[in-house]
Protein backbone atom coordinates (compact mmCIF):
# COMPACT_ATOMS: atom_id res chain seq x y z
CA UNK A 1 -16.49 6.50 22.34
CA UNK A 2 -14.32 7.02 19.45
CA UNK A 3 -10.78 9.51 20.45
CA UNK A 4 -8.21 10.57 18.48
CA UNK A 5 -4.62 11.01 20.18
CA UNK A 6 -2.58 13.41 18.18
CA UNK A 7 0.46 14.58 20.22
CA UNK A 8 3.83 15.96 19.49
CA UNK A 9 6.56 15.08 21.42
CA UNK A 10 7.31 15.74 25.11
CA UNK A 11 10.76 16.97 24.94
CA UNK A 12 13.72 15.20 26.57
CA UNK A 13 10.93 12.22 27.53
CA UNK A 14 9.47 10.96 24.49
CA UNK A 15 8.58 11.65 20.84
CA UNK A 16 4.99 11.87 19.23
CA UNK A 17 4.95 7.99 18.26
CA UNK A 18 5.68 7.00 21.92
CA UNK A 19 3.55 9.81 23.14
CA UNK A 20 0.73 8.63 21.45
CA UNK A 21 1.28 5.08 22.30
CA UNK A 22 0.93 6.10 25.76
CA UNK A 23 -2.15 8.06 25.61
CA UNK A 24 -4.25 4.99 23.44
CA UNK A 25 -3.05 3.06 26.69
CA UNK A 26 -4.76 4.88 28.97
CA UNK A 27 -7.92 5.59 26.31
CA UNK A 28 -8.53 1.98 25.85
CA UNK A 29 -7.88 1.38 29.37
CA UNK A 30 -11.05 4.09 30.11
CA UNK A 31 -12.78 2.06 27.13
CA UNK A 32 -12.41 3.98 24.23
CA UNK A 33 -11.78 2.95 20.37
CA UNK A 34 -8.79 5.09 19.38
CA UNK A 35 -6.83 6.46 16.75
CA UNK A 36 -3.12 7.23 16.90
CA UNK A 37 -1.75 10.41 15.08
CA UNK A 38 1.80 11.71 16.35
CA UNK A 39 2.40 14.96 14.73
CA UNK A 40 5.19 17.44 15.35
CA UNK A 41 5.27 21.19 13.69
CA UNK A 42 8.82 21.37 12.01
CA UNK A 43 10.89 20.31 15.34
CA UNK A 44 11.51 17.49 16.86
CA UNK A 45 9.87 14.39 15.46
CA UNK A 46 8.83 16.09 12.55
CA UNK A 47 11.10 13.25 10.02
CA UNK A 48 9.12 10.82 12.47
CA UNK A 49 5.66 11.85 11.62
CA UNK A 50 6.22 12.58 8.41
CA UNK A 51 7.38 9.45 7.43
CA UNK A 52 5.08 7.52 9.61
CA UNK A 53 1.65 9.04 7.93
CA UNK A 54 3.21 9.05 4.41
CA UNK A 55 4.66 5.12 4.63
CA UNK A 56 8.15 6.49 4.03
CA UNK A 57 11.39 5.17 5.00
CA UNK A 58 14.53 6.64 7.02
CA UNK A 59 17.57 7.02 4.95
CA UNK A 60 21.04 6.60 7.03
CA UNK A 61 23.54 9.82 6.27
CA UNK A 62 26.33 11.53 7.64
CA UNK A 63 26.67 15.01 8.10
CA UNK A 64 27.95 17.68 10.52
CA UNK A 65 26.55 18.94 14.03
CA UNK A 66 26.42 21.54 15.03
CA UNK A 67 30.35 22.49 15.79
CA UNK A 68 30.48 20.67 12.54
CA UNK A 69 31.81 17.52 13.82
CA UNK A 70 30.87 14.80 11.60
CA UNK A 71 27.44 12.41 13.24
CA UNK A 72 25.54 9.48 12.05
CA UNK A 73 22.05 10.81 11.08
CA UNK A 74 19.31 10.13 8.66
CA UNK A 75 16.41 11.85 6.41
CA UNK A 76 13.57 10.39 4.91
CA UNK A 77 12.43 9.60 1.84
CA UNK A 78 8.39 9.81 0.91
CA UNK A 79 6.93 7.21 -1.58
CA UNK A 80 6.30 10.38 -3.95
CA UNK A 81 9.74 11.19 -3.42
CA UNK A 82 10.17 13.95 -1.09
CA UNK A 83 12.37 14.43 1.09
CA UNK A 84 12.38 15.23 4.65
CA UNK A 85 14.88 16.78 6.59
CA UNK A 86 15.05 17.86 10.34
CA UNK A 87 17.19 20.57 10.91
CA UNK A 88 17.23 19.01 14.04
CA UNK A 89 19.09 15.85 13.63
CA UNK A 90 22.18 17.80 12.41
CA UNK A 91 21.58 21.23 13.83
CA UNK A 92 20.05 20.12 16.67
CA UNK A 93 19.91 21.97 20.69
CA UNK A 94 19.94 18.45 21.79
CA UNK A 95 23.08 17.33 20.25
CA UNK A 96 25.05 19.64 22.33
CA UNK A 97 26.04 19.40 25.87
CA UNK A 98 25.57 22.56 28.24
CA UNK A 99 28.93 23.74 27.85
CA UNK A 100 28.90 23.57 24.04
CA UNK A 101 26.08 25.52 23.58
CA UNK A 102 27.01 29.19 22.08
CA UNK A 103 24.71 30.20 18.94
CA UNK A 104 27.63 32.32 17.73
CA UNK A 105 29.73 29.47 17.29
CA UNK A 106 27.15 27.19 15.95
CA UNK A 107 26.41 26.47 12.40
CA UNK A 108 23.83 24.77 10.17
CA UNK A 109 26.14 23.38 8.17
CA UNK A 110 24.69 19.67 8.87
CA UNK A 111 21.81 20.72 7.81
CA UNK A 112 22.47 21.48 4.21
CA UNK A 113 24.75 18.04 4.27
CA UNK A 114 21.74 16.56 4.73
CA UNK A 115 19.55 18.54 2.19
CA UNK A 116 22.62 18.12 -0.70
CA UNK A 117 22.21 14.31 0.19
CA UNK A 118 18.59 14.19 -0.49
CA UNK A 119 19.89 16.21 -3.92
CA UNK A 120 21.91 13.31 -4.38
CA UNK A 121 19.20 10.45 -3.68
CA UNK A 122 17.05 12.16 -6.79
CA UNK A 123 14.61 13.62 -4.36
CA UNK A 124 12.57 16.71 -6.32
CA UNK A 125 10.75 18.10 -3.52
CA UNK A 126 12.13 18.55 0.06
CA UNK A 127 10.71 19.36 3.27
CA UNK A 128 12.85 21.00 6.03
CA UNK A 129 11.94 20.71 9.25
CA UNK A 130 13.44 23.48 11.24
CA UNK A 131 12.61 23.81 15.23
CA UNK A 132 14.75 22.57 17.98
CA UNK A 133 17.90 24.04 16.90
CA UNK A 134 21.39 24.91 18.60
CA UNK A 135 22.22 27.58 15.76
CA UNK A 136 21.97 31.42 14.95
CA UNK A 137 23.44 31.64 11.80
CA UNK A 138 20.75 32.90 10.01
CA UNK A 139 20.90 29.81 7.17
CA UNK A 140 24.93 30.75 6.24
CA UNK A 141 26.26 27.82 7.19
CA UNK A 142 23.74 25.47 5.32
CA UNK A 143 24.17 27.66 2.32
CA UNK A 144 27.78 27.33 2.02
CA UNK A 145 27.67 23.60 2.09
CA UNK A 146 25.26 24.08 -0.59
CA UNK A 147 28.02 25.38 -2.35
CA UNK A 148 27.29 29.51 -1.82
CA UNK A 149 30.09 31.49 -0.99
CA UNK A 150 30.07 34.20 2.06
CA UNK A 151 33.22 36.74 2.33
CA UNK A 152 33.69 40.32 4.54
CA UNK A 153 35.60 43.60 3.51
CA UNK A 154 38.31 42.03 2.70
CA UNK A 155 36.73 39.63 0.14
CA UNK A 156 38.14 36.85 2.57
CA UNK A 157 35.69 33.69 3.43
CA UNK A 158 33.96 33.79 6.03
CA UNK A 159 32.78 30.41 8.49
CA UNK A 160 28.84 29.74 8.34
CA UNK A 161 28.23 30.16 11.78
CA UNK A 162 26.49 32.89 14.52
CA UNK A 163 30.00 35.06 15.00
CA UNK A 164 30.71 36.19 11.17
CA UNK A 165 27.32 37.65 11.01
CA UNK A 166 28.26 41.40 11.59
CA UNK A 167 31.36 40.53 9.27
CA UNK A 168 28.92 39.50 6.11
CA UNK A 169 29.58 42.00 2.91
CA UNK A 170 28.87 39.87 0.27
CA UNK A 171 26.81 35.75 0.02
CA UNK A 172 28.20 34.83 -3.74
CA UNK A 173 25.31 32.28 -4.67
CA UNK A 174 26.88 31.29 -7.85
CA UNK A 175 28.18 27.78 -6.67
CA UNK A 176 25.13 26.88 -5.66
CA UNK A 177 24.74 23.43 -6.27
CA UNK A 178 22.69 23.52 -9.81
CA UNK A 179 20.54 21.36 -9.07
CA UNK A 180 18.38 23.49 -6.36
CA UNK A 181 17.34 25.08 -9.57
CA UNK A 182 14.72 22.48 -10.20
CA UNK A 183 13.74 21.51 -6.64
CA UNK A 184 11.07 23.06 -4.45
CA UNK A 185 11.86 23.66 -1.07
CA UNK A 186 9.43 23.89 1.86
CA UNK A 187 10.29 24.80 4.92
CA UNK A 188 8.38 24.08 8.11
CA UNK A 189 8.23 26.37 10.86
CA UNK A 190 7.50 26.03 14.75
CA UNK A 191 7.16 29.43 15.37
CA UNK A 192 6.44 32.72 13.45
CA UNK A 193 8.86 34.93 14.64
CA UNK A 194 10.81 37.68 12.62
CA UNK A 195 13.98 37.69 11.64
CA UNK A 196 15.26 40.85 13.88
CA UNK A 197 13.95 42.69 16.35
CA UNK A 198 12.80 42.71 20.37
CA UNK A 199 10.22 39.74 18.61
CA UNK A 200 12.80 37.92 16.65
CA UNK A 201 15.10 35.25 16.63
CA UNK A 202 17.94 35.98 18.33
CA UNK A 203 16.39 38.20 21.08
CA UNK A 204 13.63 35.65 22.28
CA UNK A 205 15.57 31.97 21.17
CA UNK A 206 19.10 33.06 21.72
CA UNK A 207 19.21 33.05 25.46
CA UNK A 208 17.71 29.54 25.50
CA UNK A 209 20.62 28.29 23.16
CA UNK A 210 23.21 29.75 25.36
CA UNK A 211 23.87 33.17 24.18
CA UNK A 212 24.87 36.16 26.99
CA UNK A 213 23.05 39.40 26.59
CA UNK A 214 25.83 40.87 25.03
CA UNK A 215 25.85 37.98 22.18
CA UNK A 216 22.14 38.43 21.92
CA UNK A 217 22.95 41.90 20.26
CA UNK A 218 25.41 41.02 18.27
CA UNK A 219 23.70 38.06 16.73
CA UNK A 220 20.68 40.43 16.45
CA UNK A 221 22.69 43.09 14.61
CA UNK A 222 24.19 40.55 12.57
CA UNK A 223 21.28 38.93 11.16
CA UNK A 224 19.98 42.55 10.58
CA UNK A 225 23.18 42.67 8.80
CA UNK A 226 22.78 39.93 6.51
CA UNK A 227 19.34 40.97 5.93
CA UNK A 228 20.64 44.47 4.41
CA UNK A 229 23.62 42.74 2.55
CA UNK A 230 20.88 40.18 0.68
CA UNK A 231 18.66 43.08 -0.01
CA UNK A 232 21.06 45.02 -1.94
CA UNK A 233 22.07 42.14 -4.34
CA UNK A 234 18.08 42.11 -5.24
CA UNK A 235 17.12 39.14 -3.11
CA UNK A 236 13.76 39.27 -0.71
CA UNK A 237 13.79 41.21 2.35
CA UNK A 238 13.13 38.72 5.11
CA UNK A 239 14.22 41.31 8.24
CA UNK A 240 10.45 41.37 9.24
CA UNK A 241 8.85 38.87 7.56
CA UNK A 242 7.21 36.36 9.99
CA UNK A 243 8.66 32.98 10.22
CA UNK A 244 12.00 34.25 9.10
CA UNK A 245 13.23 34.12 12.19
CA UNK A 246 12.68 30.12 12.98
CA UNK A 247 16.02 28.35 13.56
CA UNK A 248 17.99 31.08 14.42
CA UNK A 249 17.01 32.71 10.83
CA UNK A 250 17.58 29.56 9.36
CA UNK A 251 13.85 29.90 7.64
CA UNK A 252 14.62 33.08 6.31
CA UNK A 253 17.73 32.56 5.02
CA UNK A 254 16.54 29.43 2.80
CA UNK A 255 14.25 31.79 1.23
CA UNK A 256 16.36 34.35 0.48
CA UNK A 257 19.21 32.22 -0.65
CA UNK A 258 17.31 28.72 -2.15
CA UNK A 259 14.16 30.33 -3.43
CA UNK A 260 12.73 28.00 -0.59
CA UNK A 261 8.92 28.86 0.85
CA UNK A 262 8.24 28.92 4.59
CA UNK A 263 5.18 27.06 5.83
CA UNK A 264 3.22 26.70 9.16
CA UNK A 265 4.82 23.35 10.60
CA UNK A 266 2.34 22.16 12.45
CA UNK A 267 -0.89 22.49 9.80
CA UNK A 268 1.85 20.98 6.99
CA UNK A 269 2.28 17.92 9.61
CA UNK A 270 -1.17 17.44 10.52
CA UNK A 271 -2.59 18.18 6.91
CA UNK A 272 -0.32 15.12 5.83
CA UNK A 273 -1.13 12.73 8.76
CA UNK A 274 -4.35 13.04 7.62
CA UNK A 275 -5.70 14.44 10.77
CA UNK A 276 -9.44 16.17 9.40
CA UNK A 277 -9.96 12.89 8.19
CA UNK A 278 -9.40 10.99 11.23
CA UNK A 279 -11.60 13.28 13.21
CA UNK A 280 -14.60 12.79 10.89
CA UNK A 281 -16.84 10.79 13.53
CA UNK A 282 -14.54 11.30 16.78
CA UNK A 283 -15.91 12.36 20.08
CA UNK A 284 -13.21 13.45 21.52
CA UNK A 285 -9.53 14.64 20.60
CA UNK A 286 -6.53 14.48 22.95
CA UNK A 287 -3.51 16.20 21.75
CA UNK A 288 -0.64 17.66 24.17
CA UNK A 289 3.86 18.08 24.31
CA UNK A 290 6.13 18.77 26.91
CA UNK A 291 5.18 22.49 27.59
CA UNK A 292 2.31 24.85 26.77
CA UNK A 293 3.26 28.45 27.04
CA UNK A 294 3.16 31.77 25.16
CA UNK A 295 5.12 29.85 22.19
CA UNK A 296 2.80 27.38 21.06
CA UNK A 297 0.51 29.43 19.89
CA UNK A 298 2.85 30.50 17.38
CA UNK A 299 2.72 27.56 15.24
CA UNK A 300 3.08 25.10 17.60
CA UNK A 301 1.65 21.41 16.25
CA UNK A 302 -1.20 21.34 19.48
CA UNK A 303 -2.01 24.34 18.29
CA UNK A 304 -2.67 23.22 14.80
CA UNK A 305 -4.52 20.03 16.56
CA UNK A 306 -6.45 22.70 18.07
CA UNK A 307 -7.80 24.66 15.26
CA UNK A 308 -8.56 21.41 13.49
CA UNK A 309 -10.63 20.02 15.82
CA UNK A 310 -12.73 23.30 16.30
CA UNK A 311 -13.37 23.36 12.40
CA UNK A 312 -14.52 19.46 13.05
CA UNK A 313 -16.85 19.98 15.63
CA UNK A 314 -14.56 18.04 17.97
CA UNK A 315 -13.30 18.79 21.52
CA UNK A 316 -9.94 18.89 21.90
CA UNK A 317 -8.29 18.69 25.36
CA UNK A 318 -4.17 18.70 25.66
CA UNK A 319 -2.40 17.38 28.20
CA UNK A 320 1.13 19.20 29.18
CA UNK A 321 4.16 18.32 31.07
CA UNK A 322 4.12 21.92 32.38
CA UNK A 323 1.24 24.51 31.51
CA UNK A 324 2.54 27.96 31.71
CA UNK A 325 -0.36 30.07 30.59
CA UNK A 326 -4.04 30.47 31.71
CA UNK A 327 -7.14 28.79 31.19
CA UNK A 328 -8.45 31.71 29.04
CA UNK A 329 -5.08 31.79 26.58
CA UNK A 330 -5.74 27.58 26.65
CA UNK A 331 -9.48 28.82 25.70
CA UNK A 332 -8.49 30.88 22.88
CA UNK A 333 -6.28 28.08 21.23
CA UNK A 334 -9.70 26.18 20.84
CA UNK A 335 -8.67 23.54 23.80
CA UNK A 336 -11.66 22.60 26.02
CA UNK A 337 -8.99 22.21 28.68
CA UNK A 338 -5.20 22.63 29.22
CA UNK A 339 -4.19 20.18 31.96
CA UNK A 340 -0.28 18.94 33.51
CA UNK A 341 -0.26 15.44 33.31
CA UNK A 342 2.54 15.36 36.94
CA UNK A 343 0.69 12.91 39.51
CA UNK A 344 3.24 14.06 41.85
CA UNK A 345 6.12 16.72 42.88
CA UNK A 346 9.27 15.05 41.30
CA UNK A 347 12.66 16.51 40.31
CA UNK A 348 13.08 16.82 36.81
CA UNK A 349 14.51 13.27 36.03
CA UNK A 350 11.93 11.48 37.79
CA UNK A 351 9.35 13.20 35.73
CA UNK A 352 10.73 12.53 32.49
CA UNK A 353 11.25 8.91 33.24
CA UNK A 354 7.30 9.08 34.50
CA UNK A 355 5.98 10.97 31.26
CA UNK A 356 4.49 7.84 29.52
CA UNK A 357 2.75 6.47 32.90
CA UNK A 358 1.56 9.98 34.09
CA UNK A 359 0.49 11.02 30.30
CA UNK A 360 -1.54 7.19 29.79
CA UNK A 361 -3.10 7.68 33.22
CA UNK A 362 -4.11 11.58 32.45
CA UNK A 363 -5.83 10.49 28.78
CA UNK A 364 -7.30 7.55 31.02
CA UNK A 365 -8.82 9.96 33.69
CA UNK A 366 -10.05 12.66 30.75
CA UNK A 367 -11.81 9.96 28.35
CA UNK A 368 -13.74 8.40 31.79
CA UNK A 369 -14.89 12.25 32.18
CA UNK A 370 -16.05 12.63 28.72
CA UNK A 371 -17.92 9.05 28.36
């Protein structure tokens, strides 16, 4: 029996390599040849996978987090030369403890750090990786270490974070750094949410990044705000364009600002790991990450597993530290099965430290079912 293991990673426990690793265990254990395929869908082990299934390399770089305090972080570099950037390894949820977390103090300032240094390693394509992030600034503060310029009523700068949102009268791209001119940017997106709106990014992510109901609004009036103010100097309305609302707006405001184009993460990860291939002649595929809800079928990388496998033939079962929707939602995502991988009731610390046993003896149990 020939099974492909494609998951992304299981959040707080371990990242798609590791993941994967853990699931050919328990395949091979159940006597099945495998093939390993982490993939991620523009968060969290995105650089990983990407550089993995293109035979890249990690490039060491400093840059800011996200209360721009300077970090020790890296991009990579593909043999064609693109680079890749996760918006996550500067701008990053994770890199914040639980009192830091406030999206209107936040800024993606690291982020363009680390796209300017790919700028300055020759790269001419670069790939932006933008889930998993602390911020709600709606792309200002990677724009302005890009070299834009942001000011309010009284032509004063403004900071490139959540809070000057509602204050934005003016983004002066002018000091751009030049050489964005002759660089394509893609961005990949983990979701497909709008920029504003009950359905966009500050109303559903905010809350999860630490804002207060009140700060909700204002961020969502904000990025409505900067929305209007890049309309009126002739540059695209992203307001309700889906996937501008990724990363806090993040997405949206590359495009607007860098001419940048926004992408589904998870098919641009799987396309380049070279996952139709890999299924040509599988029996089985086993994908899965920390949580299946309402939110990964909004361009979520097991959802992209998903509709690859059904356009192979192949059934595709996922395997979930939590499963938060029902069978019939799993159904629709083109998974034969949605199943949580917990032998046992744990508290939260003893699960994560049990996700690479639980997840090896789950892929174990489903391959003995399908032989």
């Amino acid at each position: 029996m020939r099974v492909v293991v494609a998951p992304a990673p299981f959040k707080a426990a371990l990242g798609p390599a590791d993941a994967a690793a853990a699931m050919a265990m328990g395949a091979r254990l159940a006597g099945a040849e495998v093939v390993e395929l982490p993939v991620a869908d523009g968060g969290e082990g995105t650089l990983d996978a990407l550089v993995a299934a293109g035979g890249g390399r990690l490039v060491e770089a400093t840059a800011r987090d996200p209360l721009g305090r300077p970090i020790g972080t890296a991009f990579g570099i593909l043999p064609d030369g693109t680079a890749v950037v996760e918006l996550a390894r500067a701008s990053g949820y994770e890199l914040l403890s639980d009192h830091e977390r406030d999206p209107e103090a936040t800024t993606t300032a690291g982020t363009g750090d680390l796209i300017r240094a790919a700028l300055d390693a020759g790269c001419g394509r670069v790939i932006v990786g933008v889930g998993g992030s602390a911020t709600t600034d709606g792309g200002l503060g990677l724009a302005i270490a890009l070299g834009a310029g942001v000011r309010d009523d009284n032509d004063e700068e403004l900071a490139g974070i959540g809070g000057a949102l509602l204050r934005v009268r003016r983004v002066d791209l002018a000091g751009l750094d030049p050489r964005l001119a002759s660089v394509t940017i893609d961005v990949a997106c983990d979701v497909t949410s709008p920029l504003t709106g009950p359905d966009g990014s500050a109303a559903v992510f905010g809350p999860q990044k630490g804002a207060t109901p009140d700060a909700v609004e204002r961020l969502d009036e904000g990025l409505a705000n900067l929305a209007s103010v890049l309309v009126a100097q002739g540059l695209p309305d992203i307001a309700h364009l889906p996937r501008a609302g990724a990363a806090g707006g993040a997405a949206g405001g590359m495009m607007a600002m860098l001419g940048a184009a926004l992408t589904d993460g998870g098919a641009l990860v799987t396309e380049a790991a070279g996952l139709d291939a890999a299924l040509v002649g599988a029996d089985l595929c086993i994908t899965g990450e920390g949580r299946l809800d309402e939110q990964t079928l909004t361009g979520k990388a097991p959802a992209a597993v998903a509709a690859a496998c059904t356009r192979a033939g192949v059934p595709c079962v996922g395997l979930f530290g939590q499963v938060d929707v029902p069978p019939g939602i799993a159904r629709r995502m083109g998974l034969v099965a949605a199943l949580p991988i917990g032998r046992a009731v744990r508290p939260l610390p003893e699960a994560l430290a049990a996700t690479a046993d639980d997840l090896a003896a789950a892929t174990a149990a489903v391959v003995a079912l399908r032989s």
